[in-house]
N, C-alpha and C. Protein backbone atom coordinates (compact mmCIF):
# COMPACT_ATOMS: atom_id res chain seq x y z
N UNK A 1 88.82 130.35 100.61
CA UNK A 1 89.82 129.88 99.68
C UNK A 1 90.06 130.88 98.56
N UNK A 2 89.43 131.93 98.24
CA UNK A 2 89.35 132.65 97.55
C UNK A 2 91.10 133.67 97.36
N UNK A 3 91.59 133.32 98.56
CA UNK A 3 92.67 134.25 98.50
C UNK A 3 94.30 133.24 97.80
N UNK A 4 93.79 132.09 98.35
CA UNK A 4 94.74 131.04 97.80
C UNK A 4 94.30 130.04 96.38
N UNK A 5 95.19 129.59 95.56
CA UNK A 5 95.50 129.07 94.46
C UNK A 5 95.43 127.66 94.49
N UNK A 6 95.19 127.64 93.11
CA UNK A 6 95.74 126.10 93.32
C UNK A 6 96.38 125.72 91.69
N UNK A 7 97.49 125.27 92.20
CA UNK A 7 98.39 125.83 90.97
C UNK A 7 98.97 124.34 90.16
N UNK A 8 98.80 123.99 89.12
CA UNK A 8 98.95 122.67 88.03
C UNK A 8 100.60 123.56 87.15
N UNK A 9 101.81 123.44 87.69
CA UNK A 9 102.84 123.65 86.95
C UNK A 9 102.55 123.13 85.63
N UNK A 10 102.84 121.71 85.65
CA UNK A 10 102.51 120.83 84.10
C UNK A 10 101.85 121.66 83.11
N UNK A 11 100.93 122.08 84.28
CA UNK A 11 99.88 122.41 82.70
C UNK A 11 99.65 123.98 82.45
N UNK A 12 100.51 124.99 83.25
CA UNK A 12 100.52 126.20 83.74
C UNK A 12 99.48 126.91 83.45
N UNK A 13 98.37 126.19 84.71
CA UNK A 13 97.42 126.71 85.06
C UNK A 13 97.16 126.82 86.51
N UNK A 14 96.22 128.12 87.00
CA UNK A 14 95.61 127.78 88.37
C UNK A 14 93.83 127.59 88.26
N UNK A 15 93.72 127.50 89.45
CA UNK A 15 92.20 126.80 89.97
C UNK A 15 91.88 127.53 91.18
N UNK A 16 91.09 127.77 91.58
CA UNK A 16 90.87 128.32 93.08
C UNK A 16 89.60 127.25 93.47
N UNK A 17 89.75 126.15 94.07
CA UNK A 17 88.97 125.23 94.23
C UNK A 17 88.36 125.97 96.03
N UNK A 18 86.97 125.61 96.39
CA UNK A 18 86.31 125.93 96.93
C UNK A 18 87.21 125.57 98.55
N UNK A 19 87.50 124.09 98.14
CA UNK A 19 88.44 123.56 99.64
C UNK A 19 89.49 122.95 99.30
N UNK A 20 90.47 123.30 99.65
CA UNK A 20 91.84 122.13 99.28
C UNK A 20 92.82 122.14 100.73
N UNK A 21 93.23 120.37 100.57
CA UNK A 21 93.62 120.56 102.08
C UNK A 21 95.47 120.36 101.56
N UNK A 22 96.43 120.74 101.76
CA UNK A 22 97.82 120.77 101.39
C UNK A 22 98.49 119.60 101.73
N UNK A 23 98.99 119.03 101.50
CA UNK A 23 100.32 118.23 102.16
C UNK A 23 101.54 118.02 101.96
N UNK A 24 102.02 119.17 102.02
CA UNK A 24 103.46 119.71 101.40
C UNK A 24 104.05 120.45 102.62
N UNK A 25 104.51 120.69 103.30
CA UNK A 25 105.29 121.86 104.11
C UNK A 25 105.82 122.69 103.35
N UNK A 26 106.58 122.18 102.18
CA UNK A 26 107.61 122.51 101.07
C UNK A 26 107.35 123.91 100.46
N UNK A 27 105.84 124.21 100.53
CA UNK A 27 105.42 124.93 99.43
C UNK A 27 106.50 126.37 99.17
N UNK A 28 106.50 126.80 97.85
CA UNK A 28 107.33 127.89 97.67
C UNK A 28 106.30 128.95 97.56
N UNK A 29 105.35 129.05 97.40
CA UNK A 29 104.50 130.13 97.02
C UNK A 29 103.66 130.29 98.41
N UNK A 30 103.50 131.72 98.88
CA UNK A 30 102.26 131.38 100.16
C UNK A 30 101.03 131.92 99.65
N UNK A 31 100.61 132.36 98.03
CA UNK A 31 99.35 132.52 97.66
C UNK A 31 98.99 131.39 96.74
N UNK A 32 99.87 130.06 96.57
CA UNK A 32 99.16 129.30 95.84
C UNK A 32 99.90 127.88 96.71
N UNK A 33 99.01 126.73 96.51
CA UNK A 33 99.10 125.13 96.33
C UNK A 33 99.41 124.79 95.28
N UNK A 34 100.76 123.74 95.27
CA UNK A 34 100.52 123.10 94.12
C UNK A 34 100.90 121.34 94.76
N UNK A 35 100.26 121.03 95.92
CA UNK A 35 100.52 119.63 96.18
C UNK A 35 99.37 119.47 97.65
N UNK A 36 98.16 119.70 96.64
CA UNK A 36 97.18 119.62 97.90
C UNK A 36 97.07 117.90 97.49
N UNK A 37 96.55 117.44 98.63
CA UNK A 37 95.90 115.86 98.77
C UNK A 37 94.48 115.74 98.64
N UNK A 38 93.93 116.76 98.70
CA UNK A 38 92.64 116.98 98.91
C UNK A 38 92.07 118.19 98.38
N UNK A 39 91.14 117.89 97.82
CA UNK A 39 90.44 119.14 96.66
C UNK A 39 88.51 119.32 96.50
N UNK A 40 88.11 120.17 97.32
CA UNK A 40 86.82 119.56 97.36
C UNK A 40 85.48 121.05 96.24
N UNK A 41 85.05 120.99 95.30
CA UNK A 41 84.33 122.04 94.44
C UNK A 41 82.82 121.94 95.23
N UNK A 42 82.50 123.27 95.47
CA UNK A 42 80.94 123.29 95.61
C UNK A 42 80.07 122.91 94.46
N UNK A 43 79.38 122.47 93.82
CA UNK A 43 78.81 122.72 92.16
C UNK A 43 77.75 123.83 92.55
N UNK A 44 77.79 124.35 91.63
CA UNK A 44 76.51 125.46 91.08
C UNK A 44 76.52 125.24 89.90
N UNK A 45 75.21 125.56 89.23
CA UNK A 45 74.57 125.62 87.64
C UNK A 45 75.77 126.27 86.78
N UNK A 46 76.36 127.26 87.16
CA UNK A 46 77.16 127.53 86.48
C UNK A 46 78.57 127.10 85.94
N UNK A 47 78.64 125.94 87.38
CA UNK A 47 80.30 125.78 87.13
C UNK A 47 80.11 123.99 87.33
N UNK A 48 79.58 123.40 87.24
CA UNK A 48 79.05 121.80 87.57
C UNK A 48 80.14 121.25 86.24
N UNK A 49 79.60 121.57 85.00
CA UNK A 49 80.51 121.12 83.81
C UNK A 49 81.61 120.95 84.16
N UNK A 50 81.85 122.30 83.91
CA UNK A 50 83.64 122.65 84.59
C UNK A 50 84.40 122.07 85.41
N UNK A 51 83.62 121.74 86.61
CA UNK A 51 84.35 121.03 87.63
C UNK A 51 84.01 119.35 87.74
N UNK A 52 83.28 119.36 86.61
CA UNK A 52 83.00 117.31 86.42
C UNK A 52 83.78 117.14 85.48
N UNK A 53 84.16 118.17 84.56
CA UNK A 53 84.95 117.61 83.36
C UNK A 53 86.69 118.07 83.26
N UNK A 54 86.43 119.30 83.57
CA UNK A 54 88.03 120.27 83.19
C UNK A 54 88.80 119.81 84.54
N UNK A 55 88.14 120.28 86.00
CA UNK A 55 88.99 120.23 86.74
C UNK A 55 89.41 118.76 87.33
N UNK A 56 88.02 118.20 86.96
CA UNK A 56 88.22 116.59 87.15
C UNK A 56 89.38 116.03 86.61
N UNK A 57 90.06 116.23 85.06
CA UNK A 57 91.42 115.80 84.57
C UNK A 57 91.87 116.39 84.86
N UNK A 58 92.27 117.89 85.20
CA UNK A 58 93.27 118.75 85.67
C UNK A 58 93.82 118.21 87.15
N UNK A 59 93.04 117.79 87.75
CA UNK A 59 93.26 117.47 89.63
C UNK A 59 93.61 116.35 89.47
N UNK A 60 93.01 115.26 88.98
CA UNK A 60 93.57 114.25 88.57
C UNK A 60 94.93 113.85 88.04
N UNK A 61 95.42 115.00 87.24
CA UNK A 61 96.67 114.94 87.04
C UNK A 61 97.86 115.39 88.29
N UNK A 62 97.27 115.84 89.14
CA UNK A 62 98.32 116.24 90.12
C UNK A 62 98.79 115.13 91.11
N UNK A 63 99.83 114.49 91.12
CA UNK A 63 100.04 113.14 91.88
C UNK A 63 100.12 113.25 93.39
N UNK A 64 99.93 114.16 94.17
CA UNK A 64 99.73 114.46 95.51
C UNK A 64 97.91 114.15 95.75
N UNK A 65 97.35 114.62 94.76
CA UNK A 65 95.95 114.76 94.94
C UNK A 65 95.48 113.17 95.48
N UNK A 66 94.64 112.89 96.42
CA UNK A 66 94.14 111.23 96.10
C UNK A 66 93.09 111.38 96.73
N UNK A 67 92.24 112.69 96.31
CA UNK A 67 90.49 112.81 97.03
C UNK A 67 90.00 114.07 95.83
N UNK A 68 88.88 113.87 95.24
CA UNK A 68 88.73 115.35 94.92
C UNK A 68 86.99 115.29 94.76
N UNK A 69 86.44 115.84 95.42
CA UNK A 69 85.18 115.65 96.02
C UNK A 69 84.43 116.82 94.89
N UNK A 70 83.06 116.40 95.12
CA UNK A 70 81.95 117.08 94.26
C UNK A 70 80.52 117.52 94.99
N UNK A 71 80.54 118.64 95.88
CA UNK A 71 79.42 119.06 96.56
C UNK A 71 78.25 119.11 95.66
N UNK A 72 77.03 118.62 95.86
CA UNK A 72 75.36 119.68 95.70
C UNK A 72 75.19 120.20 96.50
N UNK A 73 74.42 121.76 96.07
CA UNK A 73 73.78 121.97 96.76
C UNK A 73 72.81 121.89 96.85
N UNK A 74 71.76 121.77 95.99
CA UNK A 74 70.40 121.48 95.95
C UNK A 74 69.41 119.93 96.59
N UNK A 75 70.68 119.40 96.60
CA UNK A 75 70.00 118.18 97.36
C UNK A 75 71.25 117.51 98.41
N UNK A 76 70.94 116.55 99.19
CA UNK A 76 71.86 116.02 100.27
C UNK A 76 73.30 114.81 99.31
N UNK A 77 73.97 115.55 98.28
CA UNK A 77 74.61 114.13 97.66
C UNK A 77 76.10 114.78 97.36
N UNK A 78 77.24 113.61 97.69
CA UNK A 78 78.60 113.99 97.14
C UNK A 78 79.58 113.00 96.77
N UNK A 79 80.11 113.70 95.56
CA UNK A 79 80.36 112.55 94.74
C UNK A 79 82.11 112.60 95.23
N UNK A 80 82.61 111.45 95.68
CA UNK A 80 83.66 111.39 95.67
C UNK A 80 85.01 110.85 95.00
N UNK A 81 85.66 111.44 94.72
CA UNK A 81 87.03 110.14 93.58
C UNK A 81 88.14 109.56 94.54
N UNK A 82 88.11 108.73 94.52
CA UNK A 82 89.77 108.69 95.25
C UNK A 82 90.45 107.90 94.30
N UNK A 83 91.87 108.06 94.56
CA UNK A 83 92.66 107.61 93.94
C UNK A 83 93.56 106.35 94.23
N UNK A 84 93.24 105.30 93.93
CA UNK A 84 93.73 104.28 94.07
C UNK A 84 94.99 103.90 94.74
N UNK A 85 95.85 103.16 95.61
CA UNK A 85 97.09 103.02 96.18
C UNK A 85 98.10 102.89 95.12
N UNK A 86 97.80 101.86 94.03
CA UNK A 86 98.94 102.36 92.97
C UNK A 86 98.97 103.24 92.24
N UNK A 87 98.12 104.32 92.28
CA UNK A 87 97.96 105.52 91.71
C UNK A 87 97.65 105.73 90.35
N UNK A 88 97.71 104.22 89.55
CA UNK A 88 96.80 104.45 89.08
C UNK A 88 95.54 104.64 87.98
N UNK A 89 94.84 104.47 88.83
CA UNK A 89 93.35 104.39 88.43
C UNK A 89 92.48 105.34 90.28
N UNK A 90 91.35 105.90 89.79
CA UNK A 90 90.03 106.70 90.62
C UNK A 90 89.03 105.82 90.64
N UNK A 91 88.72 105.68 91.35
CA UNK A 91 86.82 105.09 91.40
C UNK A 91 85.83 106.42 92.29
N UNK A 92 84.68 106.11 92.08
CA UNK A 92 84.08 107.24 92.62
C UNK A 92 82.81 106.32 93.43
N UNK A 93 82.58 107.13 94.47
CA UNK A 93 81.76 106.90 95.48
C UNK A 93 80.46 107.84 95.72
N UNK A 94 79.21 107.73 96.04
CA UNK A 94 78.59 108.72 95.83
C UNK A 94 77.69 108.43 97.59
N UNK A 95 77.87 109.67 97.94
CA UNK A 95 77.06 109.34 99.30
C UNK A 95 75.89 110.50 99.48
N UNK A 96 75.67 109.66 100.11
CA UNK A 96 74.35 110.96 100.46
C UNK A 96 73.19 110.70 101.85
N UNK A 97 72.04 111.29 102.53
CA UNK A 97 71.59 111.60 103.40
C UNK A 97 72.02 110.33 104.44
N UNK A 98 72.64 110.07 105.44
CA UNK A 98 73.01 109.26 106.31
C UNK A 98 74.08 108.56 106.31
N UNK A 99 74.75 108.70 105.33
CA UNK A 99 76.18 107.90 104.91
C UNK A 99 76.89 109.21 105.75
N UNK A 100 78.53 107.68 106.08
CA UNK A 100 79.43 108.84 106.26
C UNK A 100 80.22 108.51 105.31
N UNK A 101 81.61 109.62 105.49
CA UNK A 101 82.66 109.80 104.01
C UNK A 101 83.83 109.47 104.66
N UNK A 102 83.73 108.62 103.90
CA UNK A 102 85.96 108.14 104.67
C UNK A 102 86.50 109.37 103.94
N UNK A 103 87.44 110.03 104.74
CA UNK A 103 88.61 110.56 103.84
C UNK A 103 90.00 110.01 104.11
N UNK A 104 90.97 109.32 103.02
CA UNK A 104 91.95 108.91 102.77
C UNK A 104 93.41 109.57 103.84
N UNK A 105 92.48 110.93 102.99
CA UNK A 105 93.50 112.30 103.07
C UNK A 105 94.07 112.17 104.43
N UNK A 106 93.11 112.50 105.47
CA UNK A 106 92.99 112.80 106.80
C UNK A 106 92.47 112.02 107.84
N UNK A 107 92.78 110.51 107.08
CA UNK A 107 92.23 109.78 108.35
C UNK A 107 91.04 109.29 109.33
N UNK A 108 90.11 109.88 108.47
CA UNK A 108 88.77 110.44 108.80
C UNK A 108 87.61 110.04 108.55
N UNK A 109 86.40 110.52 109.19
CA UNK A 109 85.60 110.05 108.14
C UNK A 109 84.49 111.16 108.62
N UNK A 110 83.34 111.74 107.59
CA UNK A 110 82.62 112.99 108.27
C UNK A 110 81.20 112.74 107.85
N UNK A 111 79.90 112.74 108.61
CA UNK A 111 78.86 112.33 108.43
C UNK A 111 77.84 113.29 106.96
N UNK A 112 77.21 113.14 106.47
CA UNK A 112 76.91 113.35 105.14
C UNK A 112 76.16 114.47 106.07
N UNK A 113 75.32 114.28 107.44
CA UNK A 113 74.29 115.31 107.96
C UNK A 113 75.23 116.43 108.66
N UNK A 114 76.75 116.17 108.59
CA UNK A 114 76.95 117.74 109.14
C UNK A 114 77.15 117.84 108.38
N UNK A 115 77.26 117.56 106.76
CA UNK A 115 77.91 118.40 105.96
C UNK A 115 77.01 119.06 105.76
N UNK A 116 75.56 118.48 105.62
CA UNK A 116 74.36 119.15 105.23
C UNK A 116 73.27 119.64 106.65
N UNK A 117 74.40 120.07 107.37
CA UNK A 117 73.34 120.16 108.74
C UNK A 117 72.30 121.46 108.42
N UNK A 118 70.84 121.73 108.82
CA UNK A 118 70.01 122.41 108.42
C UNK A 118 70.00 122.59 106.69
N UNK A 119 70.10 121.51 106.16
CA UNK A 119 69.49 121.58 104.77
C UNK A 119 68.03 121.08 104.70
């Protein structure tokens, strides 16, 4: 993801979030997103704040968004937000070693042990 954006017009800022999944065809830019559905941050020590507090209202503000996930790595756990059908209000979900993860986004749902397979 490093080569693509993720771009908040409103607030004219970007993000380069670790995973973001699009749902736009529309897009005008082909080095940035600005209508992903899905937004997922690795945390590390360095950037955990950042991405529980800054990007948490920043993503939140984007009305396409209605998933924006929170990896560890140090242990088997991920915190998830989704965004409510009337859009809104988030609740958050927290799963970890044997749970699986609905995703909204995609219809889906993905077991907590492949995310963490050989951890």
């Amino acid at each position: 993801m490093s080569d693509v954006k993720l771009k908040i017009a409103h607030r004219k800022t970007y993000y380069y979030p670790d995973i973001m999944l699009g749902c736009n065809r529309d897009e005008d830019d082909e080095n940035a997103l600005s209508n992903p559905c899905l937004v997922i941050e690795i945390l590390s020590d360095s950037t955990a704040t950042t991405d529980r507090r800054e990007k948490l209202v920043a993503y939140q503000s984007i009305p396409s968004v209605r998933e924006y996930c929170l990896v560890t790595q140090d242990n088997c756990r991920i915190e998830k937000y989704t965004r409510t059908e009337d859009s809104n209000t988030w609740y958050l979900d927290i799963y970890e070693s044997g749970d699986n993860i609905p995703f909204v986004c995609i219809d889906n749902t993905i077991a907590m042990d492949a995310v963490y397979q050989g951890f």
